[in-house]
Protein backbone atom coordinates (compact mmCIF):
# COMPACT_ATOMS: atom_id res chain seq x y z
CA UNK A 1 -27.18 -19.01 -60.57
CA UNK A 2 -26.83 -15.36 -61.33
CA UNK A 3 -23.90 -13.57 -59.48
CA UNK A 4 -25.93 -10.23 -59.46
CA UNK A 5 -28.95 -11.82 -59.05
CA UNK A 6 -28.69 -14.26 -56.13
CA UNK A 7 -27.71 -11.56 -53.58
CA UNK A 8 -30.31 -10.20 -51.56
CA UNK A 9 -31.10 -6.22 -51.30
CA UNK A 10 -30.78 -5.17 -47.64
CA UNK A 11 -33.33 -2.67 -46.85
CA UNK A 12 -32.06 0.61 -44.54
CA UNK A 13 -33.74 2.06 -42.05
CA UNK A 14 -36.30 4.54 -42.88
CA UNK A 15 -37.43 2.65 -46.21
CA UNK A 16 -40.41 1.05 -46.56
CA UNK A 17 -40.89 -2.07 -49.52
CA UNK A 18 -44.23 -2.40 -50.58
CA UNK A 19 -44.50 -6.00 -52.69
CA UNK A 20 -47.45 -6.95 -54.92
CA UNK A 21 -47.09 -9.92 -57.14
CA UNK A 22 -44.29 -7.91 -59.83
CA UNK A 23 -45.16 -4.21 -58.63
CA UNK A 24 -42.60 -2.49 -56.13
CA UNK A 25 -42.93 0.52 -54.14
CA UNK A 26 -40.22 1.29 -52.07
CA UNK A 27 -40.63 5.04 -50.28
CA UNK A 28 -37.88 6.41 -48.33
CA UNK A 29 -36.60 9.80 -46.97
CA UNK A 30 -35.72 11.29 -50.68
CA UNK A 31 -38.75 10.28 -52.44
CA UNK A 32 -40.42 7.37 -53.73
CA UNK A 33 -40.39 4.47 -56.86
CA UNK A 34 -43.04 2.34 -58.71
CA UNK A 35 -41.68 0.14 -61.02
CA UNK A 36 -43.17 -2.82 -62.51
CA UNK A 37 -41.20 -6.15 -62.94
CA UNK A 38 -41.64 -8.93 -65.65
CA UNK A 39 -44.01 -11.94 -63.87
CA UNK A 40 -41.81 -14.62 -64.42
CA UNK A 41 -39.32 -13.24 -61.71
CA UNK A 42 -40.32 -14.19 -58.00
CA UNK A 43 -40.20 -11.34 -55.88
CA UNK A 44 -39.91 -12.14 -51.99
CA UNK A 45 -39.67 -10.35 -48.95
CA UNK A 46 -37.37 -12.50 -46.01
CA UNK A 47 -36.33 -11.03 -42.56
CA UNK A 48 -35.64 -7.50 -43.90
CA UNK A 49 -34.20 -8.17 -47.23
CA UNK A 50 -35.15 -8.75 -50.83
CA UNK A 51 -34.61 -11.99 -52.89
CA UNK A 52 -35.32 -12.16 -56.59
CA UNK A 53 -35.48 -15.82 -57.69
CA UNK A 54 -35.96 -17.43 -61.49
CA UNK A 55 -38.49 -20.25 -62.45
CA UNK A 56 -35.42 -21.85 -64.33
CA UNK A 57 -31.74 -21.76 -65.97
CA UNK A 58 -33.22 -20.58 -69.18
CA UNK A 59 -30.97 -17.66 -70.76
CA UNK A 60 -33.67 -15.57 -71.01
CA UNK A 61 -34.21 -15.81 -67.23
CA UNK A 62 -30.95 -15.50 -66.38
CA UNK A 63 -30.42 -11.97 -68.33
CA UNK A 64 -33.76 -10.82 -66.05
CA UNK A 65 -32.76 -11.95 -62.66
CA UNK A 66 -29.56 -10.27 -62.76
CA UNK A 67 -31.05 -7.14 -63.85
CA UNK A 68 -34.47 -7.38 -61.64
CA UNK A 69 -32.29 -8.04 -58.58
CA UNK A 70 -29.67 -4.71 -59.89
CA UNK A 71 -32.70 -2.68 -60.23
CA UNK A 72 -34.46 -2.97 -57.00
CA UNK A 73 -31.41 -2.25 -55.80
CA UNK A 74 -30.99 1.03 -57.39
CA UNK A 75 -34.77 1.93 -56.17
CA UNK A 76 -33.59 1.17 -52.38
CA UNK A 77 -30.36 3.37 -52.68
CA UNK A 78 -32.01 6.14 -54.73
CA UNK A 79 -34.55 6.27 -51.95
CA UNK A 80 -32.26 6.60 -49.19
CA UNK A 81 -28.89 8.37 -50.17
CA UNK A 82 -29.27 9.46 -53.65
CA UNK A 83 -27.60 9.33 -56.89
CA UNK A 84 -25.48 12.04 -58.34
CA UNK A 85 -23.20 13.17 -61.65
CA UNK A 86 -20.70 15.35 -62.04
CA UNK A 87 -20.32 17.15 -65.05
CA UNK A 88 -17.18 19.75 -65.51
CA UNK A 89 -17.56 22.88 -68.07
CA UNK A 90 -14.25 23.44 -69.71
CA UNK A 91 -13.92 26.73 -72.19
CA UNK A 92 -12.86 30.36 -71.87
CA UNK A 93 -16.05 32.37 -70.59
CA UNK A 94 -18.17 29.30 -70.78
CA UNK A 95 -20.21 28.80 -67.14
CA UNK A 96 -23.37 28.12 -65.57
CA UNK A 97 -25.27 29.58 -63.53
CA UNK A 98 -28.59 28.31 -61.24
CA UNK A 99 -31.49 30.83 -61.65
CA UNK A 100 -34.88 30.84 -59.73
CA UNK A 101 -33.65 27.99 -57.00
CA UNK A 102 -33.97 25.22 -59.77
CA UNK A 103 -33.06 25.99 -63.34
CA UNK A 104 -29.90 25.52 -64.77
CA UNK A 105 -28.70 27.89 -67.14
CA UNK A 106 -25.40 27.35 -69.33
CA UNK A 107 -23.17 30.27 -71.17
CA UNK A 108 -21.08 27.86 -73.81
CA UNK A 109 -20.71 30.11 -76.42
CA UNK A 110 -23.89 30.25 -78.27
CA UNK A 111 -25.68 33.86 -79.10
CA UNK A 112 -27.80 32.77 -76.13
CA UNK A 113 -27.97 31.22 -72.80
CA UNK A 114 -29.80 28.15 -72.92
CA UNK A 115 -31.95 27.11 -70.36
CA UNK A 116 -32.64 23.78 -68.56
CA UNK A 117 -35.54 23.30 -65.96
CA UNK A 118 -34.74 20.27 -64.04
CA UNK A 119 -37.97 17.36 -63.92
CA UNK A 120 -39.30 16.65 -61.07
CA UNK A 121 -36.95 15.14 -58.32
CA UNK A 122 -33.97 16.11 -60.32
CA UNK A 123 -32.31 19.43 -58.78
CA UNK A 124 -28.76 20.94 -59.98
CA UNK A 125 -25.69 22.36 -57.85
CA UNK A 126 -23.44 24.91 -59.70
CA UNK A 127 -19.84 24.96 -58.09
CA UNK A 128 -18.03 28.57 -59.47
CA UNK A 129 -14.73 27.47 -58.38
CA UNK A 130 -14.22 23.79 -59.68
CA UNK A 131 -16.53 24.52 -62.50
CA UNK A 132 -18.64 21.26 -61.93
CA UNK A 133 -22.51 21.05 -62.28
CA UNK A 134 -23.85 18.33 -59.93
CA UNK A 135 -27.33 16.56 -60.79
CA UNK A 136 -29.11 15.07 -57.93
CA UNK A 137 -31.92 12.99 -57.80
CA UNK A 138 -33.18 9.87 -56.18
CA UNK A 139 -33.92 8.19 -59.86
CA UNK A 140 -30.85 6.83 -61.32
CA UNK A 141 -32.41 6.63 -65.02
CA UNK A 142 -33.26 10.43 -64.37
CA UNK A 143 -30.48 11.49 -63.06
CA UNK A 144 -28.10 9.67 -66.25
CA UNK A 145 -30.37 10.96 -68.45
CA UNK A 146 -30.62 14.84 -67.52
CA UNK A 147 -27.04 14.53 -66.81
CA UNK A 148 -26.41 13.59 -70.78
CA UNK A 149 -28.98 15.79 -71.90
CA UNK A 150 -27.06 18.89 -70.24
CA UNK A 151 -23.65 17.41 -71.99
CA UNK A 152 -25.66 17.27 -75.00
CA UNK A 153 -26.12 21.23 -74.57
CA UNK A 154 -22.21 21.08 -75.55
CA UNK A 155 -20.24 18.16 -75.96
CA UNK A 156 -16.62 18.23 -75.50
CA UNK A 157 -14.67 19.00 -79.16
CA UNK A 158 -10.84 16.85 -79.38
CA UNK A 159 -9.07 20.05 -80.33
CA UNK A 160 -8.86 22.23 -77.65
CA UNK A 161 -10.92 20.59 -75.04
CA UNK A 162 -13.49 23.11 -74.90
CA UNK A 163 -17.73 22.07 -73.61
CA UNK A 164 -19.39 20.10 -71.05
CA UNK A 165 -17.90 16.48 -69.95
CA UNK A 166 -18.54 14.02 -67.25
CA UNK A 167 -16.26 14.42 -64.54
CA UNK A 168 -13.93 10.75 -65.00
CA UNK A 169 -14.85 11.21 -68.78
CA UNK A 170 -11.22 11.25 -70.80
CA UNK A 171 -10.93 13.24 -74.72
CA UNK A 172 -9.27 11.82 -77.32
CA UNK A 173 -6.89 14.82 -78.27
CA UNK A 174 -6.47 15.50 -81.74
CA UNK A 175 -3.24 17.17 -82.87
CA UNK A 176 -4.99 19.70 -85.69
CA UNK A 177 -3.21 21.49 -88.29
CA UNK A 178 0.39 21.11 -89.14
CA UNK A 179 2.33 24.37 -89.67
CA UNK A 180 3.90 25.44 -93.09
CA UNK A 181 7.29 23.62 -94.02
């Protein structure tokens, strides 16, 4: 049997599992997920946890179980504590900047700022002093995904260091030029 897939989900208090046939809900104190699961995978509900189980040892249902079990998992934590990325904003006069309560605007060097409005239960946190935009959400898919789109804005050049990386995310350093012999 699956590793991943074998362990049951414990469910906190304060989140509620709603089960029907391959449908989830699971609502919680941050917000709540839907997701629909493929049929084959057994979804069951036993003394306050959540088992995923597989019709049989096929490859095929081996790859899903693992992954069902990973993201139901995700939905539970999302729902109760939240996911989060750190991005860090390296450059000479490049910063950030949160206008209106939500939107996230970034100075990296282009003629203008650019703007980023945040979907829904995705919200930013600008820290002046470490430099570091947070994105918060209770989605993890969101959450990577704004998180790269906002890196996207200005991704990290191997010269000098300069643009928008993930906090544990490590250039490759170039050397440049060589000087006249």
């Amino acid at each position: 049997m699956s590793r991943i897939g074998r362990l049951p989900v414990s469910i906190p208090k304060g989140v509620e599992v709603e089960i029907k046939g391959s449908q989830i809900r699971v609502k919680g104190p941050k917000g709540e997920l839907e997701r629909t699961f493929p049929s084959s995978m057994e979804i069951v509900m036993e003394n306050g946890e959540i088992l995923v189980k597989r019709p049989s040892d096929e490859s095929s249902y081996r790859a899903l179980h693992g992954m069902t079990r990973a993201l139901i998992a995700n939905m539970v934590t999302g729902v109760s504590t939240g996911f989060e990325k750190i991005l860090e904003v390296n450059g000479v006069g490049y910063r950030a900047e949160i206008a209106d309560g939500k939107n996230l605007i970034l100075y990296v060097g282009y003629s203008h700022p650019v703007v980023m409005e945040p979907p829904v239960g995705i919200s930013f946190d600008w820290d002046v002093r470490a430099r570091q935009i947070k994105v918060m959400g209770y989605d993890k898919e969101m959450v990577g995904q704004v998180a790269a789109n906002v890196r996207k804005v200005r991704p990290p050049e191997p010269y000098k260091g300069k643009g928008i990386k993930y906090l544990d995310e490590k250039i490759r350093r170039k050397a440049g030029k060589s000087g006249k012999v």
